[in-house]
PDB file of N, CA and C in Angstrom:
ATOM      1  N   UNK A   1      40.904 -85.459 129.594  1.00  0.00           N
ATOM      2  CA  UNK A   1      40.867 -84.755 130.846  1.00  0.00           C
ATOM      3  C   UNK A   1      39.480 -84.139 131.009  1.00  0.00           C
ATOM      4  N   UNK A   2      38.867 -84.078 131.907  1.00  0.00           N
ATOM      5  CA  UNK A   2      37.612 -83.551 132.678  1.00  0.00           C
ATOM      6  C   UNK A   2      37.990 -82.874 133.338  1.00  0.00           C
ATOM      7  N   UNK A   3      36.669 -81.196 133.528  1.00  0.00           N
ATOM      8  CA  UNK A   3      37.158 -80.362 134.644  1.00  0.00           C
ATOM      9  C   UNK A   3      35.561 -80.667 135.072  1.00  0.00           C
ATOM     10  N   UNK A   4      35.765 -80.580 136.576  1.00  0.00           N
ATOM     11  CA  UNK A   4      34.330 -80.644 137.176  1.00  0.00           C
ATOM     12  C   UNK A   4      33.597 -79.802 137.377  1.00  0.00           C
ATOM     13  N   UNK A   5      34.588 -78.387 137.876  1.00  0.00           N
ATOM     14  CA  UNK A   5      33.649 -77.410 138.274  1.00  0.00           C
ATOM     15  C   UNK A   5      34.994 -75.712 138.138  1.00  0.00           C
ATOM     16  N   UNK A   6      34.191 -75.026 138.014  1.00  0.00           N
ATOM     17  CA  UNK A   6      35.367 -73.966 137.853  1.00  0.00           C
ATOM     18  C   UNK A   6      35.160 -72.995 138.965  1.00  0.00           C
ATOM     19  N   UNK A   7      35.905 -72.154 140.254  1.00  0.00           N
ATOM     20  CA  UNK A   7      35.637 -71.153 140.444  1.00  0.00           C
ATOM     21  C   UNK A   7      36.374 -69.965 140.009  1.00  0.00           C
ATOM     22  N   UNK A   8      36.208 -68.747 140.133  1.00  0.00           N
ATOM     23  CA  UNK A   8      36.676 -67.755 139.805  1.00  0.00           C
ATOM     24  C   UNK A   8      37.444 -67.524 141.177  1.00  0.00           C
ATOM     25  N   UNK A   9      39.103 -67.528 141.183  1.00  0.00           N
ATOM     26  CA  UNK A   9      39.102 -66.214 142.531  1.00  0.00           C
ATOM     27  C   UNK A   9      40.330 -65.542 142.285  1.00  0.00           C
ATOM     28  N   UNK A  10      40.625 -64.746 142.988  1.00  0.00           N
ATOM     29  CA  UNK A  10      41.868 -64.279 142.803  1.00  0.00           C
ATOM     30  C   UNK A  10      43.574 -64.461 142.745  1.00  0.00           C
ATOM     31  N   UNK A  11      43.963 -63.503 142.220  1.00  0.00           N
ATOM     32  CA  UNK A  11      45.540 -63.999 142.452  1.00  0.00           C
ATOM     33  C   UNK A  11      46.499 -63.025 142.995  1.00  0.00           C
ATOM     34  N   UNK A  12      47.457 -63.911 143.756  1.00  0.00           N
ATOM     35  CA  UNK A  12      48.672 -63.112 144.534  1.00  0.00           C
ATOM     36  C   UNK A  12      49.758 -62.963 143.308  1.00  0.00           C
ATOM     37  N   UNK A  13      50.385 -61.696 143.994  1.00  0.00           N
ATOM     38  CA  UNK A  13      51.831 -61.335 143.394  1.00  0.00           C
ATOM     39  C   UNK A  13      52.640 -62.091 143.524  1.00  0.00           C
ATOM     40  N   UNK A  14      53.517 -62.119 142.615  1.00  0.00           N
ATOM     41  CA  UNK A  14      55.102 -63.050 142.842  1.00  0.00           C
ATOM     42  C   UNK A  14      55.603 -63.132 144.319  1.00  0.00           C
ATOM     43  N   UNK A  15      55.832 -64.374 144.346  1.00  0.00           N
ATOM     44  CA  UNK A  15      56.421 -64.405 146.021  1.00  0.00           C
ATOM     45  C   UNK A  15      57.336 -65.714 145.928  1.00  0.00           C
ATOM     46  N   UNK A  16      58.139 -65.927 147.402  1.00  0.00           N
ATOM     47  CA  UNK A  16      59.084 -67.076 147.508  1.00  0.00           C
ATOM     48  C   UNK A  16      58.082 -67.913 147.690  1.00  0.00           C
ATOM     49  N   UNK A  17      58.393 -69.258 148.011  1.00  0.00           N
ATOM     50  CA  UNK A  17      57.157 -70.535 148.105  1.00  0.00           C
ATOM     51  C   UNK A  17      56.422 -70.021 149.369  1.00  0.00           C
ATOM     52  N   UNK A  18      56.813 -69.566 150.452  1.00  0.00           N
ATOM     53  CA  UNK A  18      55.776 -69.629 151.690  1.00  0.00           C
ATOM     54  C   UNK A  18      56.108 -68.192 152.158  1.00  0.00           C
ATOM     55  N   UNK A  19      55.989 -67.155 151.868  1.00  0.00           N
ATOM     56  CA  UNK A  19      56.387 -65.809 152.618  1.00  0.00           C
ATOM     57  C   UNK A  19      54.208 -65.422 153.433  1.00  0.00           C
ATOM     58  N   UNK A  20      55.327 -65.002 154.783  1.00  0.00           N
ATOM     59  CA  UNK A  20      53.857 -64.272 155.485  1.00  0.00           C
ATOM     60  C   UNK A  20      54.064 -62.669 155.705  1.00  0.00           C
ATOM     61  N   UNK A  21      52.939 -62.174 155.546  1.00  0.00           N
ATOM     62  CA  UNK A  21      52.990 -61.034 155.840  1.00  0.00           C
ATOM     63  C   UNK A  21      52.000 -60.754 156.910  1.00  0.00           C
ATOM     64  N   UNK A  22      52.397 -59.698 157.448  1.00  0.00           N
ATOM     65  CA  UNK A  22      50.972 -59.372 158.829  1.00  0.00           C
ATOM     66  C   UNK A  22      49.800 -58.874 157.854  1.00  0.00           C
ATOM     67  N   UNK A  23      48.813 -58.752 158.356  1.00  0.00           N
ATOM     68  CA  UNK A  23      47.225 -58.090 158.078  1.00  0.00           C
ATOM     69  C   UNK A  23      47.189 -57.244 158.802  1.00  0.00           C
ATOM     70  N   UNK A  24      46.401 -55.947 157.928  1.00  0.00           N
ATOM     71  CA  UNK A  24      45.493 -55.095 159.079  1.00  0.00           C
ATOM     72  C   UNK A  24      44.769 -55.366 160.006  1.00  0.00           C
ATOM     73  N   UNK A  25      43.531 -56.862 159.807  1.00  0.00           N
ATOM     74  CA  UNK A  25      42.758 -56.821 160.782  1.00  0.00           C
ATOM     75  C   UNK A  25      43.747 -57.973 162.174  1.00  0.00           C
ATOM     76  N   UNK A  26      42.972 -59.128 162.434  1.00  0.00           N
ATOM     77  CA  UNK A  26      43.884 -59.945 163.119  1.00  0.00           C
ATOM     78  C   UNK A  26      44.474 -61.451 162.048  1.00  0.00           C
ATOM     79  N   UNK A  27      43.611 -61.468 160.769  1.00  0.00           N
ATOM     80  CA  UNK A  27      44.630 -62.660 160.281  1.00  0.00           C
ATOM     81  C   UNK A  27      45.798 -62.093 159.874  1.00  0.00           C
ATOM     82  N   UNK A  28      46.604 -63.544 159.469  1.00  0.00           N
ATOM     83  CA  UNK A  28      47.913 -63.665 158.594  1.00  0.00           C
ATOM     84  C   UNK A  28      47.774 -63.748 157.694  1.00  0.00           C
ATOM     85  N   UNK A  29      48.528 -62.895 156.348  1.00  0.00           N
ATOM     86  CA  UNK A  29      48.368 -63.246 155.271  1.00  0.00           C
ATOM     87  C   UNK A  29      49.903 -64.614 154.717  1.00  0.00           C
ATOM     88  N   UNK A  30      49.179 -65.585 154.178  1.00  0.00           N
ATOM     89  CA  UNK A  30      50.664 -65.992 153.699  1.00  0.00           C
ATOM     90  C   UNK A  30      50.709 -66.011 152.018  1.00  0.00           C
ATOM     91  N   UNK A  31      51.794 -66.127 151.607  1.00  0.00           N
ATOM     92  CA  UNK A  31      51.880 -66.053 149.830  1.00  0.00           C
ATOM     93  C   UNK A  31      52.470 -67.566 149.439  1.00  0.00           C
ATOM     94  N   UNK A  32      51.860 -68.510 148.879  1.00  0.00           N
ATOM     95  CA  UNK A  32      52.396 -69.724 148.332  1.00  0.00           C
ATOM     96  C   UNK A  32      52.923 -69.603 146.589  1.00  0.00           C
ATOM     97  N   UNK A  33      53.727 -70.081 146.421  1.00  0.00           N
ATOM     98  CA  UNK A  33      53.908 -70.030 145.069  1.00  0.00           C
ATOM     99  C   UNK A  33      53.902 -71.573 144.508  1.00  0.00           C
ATOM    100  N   UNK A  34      53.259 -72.553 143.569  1.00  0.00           N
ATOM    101  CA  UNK A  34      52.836 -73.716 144.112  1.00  0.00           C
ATOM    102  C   UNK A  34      54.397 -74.576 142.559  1.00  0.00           C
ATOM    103  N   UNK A  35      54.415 -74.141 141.217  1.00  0.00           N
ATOM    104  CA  UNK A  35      54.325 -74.623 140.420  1.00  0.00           C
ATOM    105  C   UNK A  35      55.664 -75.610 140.462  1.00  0.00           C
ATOM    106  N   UNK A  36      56.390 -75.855 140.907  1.00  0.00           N
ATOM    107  CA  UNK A  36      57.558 -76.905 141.492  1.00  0.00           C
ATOM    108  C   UNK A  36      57.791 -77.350 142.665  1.00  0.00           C
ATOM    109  N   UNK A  37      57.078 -77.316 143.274  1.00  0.00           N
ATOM    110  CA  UNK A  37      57.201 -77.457 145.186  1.00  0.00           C
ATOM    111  C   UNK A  37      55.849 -78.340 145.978  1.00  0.00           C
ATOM    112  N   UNK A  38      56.042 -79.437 145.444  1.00  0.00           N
ATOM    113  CA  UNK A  38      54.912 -80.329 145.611  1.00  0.00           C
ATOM    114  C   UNK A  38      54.777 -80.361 147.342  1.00  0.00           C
ATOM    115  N   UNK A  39      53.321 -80.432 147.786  1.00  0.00           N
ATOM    116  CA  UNK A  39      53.423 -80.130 148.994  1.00  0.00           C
ATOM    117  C   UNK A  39      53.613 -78.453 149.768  1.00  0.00           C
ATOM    118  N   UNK A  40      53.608 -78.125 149.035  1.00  0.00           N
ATOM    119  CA  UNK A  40      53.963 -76.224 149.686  1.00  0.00           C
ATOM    120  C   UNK A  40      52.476 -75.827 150.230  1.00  0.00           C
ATOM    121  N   UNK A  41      51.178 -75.736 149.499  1.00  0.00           N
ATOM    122  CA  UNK A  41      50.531 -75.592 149.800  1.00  0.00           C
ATOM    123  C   UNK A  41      49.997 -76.161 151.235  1.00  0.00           C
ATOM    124  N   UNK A  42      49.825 -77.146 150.841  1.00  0.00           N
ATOM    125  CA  UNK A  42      49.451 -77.952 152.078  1.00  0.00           C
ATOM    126  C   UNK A  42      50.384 -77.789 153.608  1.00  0.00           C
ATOM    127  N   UNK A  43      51.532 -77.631 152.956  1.00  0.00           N
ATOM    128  CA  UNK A  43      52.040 -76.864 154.397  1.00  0.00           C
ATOM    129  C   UNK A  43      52.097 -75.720 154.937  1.00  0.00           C
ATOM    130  N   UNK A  44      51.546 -74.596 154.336  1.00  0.00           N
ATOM    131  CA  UNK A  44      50.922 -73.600 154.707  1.00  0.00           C
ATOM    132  C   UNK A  44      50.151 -73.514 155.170  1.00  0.00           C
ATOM    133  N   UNK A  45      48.764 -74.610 154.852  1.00  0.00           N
ATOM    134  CA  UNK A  45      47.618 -74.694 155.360  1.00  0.00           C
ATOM    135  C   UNK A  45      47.862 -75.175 156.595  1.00  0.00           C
ATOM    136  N   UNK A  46      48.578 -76.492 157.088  1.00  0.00           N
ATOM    137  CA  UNK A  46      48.964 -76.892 158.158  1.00  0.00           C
ATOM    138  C   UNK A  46      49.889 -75.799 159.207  1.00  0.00           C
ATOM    139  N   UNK A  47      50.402 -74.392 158.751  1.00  0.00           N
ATOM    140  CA  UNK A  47      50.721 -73.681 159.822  1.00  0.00           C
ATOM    141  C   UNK A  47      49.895 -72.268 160.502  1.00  0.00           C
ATOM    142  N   UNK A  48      48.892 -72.257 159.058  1.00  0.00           N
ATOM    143  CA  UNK A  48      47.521 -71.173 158.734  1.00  0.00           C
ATOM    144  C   UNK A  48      47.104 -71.151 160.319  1.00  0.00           C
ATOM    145  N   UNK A  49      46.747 -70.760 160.937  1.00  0.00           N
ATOM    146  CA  UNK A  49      45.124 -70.261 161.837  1.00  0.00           C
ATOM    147  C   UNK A  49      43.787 -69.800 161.585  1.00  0.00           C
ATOM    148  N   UNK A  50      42.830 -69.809 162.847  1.00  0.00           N
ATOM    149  CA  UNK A  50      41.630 -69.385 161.928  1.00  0.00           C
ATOM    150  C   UNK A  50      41.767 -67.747 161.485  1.00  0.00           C
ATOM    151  N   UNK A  51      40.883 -67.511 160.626  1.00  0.00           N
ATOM    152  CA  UNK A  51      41.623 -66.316 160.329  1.00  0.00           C
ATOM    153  C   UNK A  51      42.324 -65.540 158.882  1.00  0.00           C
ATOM    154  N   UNK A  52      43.276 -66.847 159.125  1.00  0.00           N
ATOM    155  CA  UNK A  52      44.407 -66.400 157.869  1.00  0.00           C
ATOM    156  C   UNK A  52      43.973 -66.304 156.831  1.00  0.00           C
ATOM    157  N   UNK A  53      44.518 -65.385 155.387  1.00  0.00           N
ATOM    158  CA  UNK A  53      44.445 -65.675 154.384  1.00  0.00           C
ATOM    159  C   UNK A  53      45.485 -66.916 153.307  1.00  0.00           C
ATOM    160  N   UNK A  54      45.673 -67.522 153.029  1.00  0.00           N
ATOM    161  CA  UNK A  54      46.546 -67.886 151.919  1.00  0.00           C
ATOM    162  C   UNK A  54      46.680 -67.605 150.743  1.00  0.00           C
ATOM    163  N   UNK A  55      47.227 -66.889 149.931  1.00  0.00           N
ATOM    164  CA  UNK A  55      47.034 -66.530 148.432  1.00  0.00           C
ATOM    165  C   UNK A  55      48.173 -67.251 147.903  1.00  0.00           C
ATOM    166  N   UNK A  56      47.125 -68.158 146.771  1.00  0.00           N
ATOM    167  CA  UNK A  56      48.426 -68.904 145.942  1.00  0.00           C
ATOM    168  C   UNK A  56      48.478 -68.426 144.685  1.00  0.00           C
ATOM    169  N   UNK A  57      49.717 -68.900 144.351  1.00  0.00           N
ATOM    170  CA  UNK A  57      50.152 -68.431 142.594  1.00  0.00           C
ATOM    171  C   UNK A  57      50.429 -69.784 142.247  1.00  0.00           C
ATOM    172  N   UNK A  58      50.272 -70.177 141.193  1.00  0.00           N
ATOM    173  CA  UNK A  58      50.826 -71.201 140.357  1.00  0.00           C
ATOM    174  C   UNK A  58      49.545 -72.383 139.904  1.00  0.00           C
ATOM    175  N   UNK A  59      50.449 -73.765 139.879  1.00  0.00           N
ATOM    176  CA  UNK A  59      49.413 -74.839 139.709  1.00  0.00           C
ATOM    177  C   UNK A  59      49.980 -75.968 141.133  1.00  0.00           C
ATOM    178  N   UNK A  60      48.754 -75.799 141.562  1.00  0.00           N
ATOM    179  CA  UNK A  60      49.601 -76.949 142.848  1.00  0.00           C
ATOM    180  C   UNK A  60      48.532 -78.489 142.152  1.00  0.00           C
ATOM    181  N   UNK A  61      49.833 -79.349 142.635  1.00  0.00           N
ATOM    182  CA  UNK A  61      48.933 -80.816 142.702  1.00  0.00           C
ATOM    183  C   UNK A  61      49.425 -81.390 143.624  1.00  0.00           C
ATOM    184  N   UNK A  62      47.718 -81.285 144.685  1.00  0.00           N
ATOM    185  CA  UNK A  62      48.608 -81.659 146.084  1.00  0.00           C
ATOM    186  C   UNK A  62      46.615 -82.135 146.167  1.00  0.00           C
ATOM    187  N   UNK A  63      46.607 -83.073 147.254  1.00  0.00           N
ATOM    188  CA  UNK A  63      45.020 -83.458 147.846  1.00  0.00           C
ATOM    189  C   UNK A  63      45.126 -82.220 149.275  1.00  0.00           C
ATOM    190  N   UNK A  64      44.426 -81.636 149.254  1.00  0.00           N
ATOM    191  CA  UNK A  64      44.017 -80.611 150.592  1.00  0.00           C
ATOM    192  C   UNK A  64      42.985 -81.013 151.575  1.00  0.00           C
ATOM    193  N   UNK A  65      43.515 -80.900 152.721  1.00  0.00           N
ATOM    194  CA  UNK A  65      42.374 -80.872 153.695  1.00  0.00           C
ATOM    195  C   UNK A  65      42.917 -79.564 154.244  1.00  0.00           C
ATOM    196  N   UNK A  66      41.132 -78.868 154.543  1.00  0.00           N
ATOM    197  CA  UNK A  66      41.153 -77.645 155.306  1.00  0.00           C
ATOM    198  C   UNK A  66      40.365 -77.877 156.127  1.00  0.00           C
ATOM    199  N   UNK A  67      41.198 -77.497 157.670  1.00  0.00           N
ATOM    200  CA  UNK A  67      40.400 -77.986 158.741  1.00  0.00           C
ATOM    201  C   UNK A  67      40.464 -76.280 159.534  1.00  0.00           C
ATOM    202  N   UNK A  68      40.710 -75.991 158.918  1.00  0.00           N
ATOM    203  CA  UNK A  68      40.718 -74.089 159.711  1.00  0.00           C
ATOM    204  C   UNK A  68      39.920 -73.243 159.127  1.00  0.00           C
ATOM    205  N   UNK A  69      39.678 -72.210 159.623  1.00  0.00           N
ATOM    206  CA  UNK A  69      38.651 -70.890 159.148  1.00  0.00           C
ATOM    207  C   UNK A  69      39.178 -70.428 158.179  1.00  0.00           C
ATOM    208  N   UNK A  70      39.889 -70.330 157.378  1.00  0.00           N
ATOM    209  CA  UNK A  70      40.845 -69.602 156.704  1.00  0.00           C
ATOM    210  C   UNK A  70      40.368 -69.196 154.873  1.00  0.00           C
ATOM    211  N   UNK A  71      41.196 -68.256 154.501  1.00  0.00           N
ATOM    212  CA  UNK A  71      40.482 -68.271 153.189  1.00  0.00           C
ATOM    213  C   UNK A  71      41.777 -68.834 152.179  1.00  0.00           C
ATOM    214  N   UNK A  72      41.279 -68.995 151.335  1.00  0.00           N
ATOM    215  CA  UNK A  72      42.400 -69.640 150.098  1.00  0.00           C
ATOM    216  C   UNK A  72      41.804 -69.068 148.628  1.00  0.00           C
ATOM    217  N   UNK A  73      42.663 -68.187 148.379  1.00  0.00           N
ATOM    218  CA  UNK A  73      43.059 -67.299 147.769  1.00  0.00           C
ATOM    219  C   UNK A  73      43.668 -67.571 146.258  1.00  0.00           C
ATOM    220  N   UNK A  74      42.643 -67.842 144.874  1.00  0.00           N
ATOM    221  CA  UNK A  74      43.872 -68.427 144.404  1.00  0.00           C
ATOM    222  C   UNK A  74      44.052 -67.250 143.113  1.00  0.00           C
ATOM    223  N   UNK A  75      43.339 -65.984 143.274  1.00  0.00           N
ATOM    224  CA  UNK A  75      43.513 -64.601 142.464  1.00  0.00           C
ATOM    225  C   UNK A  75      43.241 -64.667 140.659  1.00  0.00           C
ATOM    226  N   UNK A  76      41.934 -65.804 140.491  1.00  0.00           N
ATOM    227  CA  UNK A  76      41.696 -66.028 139.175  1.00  0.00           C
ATOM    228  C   UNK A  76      42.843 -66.532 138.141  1.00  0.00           C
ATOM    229  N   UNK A  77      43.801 -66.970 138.272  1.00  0.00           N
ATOM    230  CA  UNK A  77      44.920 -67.598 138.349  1.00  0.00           C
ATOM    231  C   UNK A  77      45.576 -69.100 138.512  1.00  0.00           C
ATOM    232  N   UNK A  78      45.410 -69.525 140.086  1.00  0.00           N
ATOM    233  CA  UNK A  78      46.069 -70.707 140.671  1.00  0.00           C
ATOM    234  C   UNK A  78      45.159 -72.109 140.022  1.00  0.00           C
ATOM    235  N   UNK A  79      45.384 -72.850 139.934  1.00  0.00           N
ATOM    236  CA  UNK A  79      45.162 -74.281 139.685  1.00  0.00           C
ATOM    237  C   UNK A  79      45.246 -75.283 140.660  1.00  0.00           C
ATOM    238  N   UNK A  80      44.802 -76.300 141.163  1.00  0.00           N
ATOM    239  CA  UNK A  80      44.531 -77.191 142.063  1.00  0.00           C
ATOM    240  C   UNK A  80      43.933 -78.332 141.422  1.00  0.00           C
ATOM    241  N   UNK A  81      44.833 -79.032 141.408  1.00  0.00           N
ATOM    242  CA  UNK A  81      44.710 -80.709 140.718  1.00  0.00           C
ATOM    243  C   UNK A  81      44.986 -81.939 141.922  1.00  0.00           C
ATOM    244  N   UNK A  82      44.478 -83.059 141.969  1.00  0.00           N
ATOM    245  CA  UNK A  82      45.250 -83.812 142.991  1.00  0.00           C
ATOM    246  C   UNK A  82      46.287 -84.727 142.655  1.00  0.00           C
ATOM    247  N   UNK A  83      46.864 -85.430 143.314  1.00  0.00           N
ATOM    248  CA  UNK A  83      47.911 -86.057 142.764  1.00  0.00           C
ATOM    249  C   UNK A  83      47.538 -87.401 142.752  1.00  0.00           C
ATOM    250  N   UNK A  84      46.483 -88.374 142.526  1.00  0.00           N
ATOM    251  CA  UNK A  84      45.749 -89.134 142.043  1.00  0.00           C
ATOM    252  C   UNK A  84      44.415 -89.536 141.323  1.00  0.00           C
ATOM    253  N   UNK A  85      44.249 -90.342 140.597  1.00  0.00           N
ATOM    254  CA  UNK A  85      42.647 -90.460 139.866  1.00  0.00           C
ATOM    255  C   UNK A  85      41.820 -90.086 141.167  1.00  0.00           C
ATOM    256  N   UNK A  86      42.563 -91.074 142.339  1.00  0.00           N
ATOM    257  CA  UNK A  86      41.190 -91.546 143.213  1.00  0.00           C
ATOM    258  C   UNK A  86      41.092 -90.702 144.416  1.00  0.00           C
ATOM    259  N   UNK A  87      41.831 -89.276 144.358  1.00  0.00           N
ATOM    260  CA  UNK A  87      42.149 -88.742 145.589  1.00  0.00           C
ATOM    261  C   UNK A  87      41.159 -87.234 145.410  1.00  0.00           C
ATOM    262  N   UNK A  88      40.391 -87.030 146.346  1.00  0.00           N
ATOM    263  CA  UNK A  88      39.492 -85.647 146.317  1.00  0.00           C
ATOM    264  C   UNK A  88      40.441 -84.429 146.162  1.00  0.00           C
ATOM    265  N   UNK A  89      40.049 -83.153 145.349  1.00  0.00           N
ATOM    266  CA  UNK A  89      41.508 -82.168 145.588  1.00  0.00           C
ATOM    267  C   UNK A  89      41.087 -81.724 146.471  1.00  0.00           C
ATOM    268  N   UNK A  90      40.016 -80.923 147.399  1.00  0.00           N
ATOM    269  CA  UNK A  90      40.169 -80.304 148.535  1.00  0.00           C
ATOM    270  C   UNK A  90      38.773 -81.044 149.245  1.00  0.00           C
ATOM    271  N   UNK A  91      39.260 -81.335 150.737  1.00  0.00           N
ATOM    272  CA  UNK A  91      38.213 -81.324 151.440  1.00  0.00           C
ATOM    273  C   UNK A  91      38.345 -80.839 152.956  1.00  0.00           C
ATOM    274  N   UNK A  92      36.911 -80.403 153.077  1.00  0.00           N
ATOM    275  CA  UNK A  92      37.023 -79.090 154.089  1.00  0.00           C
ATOM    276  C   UNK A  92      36.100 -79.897 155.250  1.00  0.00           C
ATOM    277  N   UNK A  93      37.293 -79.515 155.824  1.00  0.00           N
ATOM    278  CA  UNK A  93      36.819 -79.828 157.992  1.00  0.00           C
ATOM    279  C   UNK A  93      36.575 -78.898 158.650  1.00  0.00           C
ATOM    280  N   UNK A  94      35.857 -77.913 158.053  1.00  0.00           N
ATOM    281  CA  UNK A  94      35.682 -76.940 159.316  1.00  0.00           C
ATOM    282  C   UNK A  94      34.841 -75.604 158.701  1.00  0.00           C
ATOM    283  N   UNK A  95      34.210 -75.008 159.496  1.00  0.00           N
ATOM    284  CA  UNK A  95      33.237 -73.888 158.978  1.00  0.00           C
ATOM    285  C   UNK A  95      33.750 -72.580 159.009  1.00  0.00           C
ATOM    286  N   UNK A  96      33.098 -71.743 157.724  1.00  0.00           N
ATOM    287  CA  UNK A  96      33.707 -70.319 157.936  1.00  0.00           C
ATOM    288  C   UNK A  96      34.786 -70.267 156.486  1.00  0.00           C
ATOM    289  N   UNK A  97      35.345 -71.430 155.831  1.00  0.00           N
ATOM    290  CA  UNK A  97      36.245 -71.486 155.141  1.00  0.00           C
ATOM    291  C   UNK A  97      35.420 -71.106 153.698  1.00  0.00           C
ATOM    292  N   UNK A  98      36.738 -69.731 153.173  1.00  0.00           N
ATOM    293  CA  UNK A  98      36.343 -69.238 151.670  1.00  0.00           C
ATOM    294  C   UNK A  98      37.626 -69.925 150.375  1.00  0.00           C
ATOM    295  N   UNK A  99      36.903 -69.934 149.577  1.00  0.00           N
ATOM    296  CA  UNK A  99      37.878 -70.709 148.624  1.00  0.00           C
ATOM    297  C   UNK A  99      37.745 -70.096 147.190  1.00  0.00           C
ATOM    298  N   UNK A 100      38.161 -69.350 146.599  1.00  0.00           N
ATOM    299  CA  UNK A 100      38.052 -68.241 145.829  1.00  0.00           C
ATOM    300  C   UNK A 100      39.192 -68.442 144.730  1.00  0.00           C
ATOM    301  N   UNK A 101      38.892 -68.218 143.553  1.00  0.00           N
ATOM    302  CA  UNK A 101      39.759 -67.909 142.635  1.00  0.00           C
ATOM    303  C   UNK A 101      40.837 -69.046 142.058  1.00  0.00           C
ATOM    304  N   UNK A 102      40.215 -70.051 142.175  1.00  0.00           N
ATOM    305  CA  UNK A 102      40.538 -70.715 141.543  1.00  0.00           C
ATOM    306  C   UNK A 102      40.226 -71.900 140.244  1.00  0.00           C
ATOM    307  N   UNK A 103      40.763 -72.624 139.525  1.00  0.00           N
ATOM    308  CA  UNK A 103      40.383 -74.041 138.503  1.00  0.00           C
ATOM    309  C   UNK A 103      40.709 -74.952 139.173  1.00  0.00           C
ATOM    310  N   UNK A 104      39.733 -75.890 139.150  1.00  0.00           N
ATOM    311  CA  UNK A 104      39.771 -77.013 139.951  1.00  0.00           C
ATOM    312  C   UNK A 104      39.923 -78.174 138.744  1.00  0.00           C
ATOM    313  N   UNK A 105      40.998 -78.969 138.779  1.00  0.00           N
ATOM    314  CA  UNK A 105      40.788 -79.923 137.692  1.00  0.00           C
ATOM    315  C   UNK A 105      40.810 -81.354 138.402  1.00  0.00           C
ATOM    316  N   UNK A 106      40.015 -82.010 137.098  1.00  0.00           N
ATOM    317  CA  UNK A 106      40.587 -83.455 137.796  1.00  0.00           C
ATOM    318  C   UNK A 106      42.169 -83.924 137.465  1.00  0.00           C
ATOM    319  N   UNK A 107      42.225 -85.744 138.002  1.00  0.00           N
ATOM    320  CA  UNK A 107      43.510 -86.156 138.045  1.00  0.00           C
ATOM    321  C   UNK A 107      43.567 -85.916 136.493  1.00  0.00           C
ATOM    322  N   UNK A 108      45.153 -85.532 136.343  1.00  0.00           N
ATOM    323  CA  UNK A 108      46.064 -85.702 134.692  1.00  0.00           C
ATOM    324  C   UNK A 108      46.926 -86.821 135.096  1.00  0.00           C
ATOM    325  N   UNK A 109      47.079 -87.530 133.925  1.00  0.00           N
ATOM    326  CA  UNK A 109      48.318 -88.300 133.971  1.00  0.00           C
ATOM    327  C   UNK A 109      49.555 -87.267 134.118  1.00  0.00           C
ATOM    328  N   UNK A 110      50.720 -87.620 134.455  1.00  0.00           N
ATOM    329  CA  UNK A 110      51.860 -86.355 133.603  1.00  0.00           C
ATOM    330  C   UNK A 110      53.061 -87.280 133.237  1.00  0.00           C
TER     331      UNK A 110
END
């Protein structure tokens, strides 16, 4: 196994797979919890706005596209793998987007 690159970011508290909470300013915060729920992430991102935060917990293996302003949150903690050799784990469509606190690995067999 190879890791390519590491960031540092943060991590959310225990939560159900997709709970939102309001923000002080104008985003949404939502809480993902990733480690059995293939796809959770990514459907958060797909209901996100610009704006939002997402904070994940767990290890997701999912390929991401982020096409919103949004930040992703993973609290020095979360993991992000894709679910193929040949598949990028995140790629970003759009400007303004923070991506924090997380290990980025490549594909594992499992």
């Amino acid at each position: 196994m190879r890791i390519y690159f590491v960031l540092l970011l943060s991590f959310a508290l225990a939560a159900p797979p997709a709970t939102f909470a309001r923000s002080n300013d104008d985003g949404r915060t939502f809480k993902v919890t990733c480690d059995s729920r293939r796809g959770a992430l990514a459907r958060v991102i797909e209901r996100a706005r610009d704006g939002d935060t997402v904070r994940v917990r767990g290890t997701c293996t999912e390929t991401l596209t982020i096409d919103k302003e949004i930040t992703l949150d993973g609290g020095g903690a979360a993991s992000l793998s894709p679910e193929s050799s040949s598949d990028s784990t995140i790629t970003v469509d759009a400007r303004n987007v923070t991506i924090r606190g997380f290990l980025l690995e490549s594909f594992r067999s499992r």
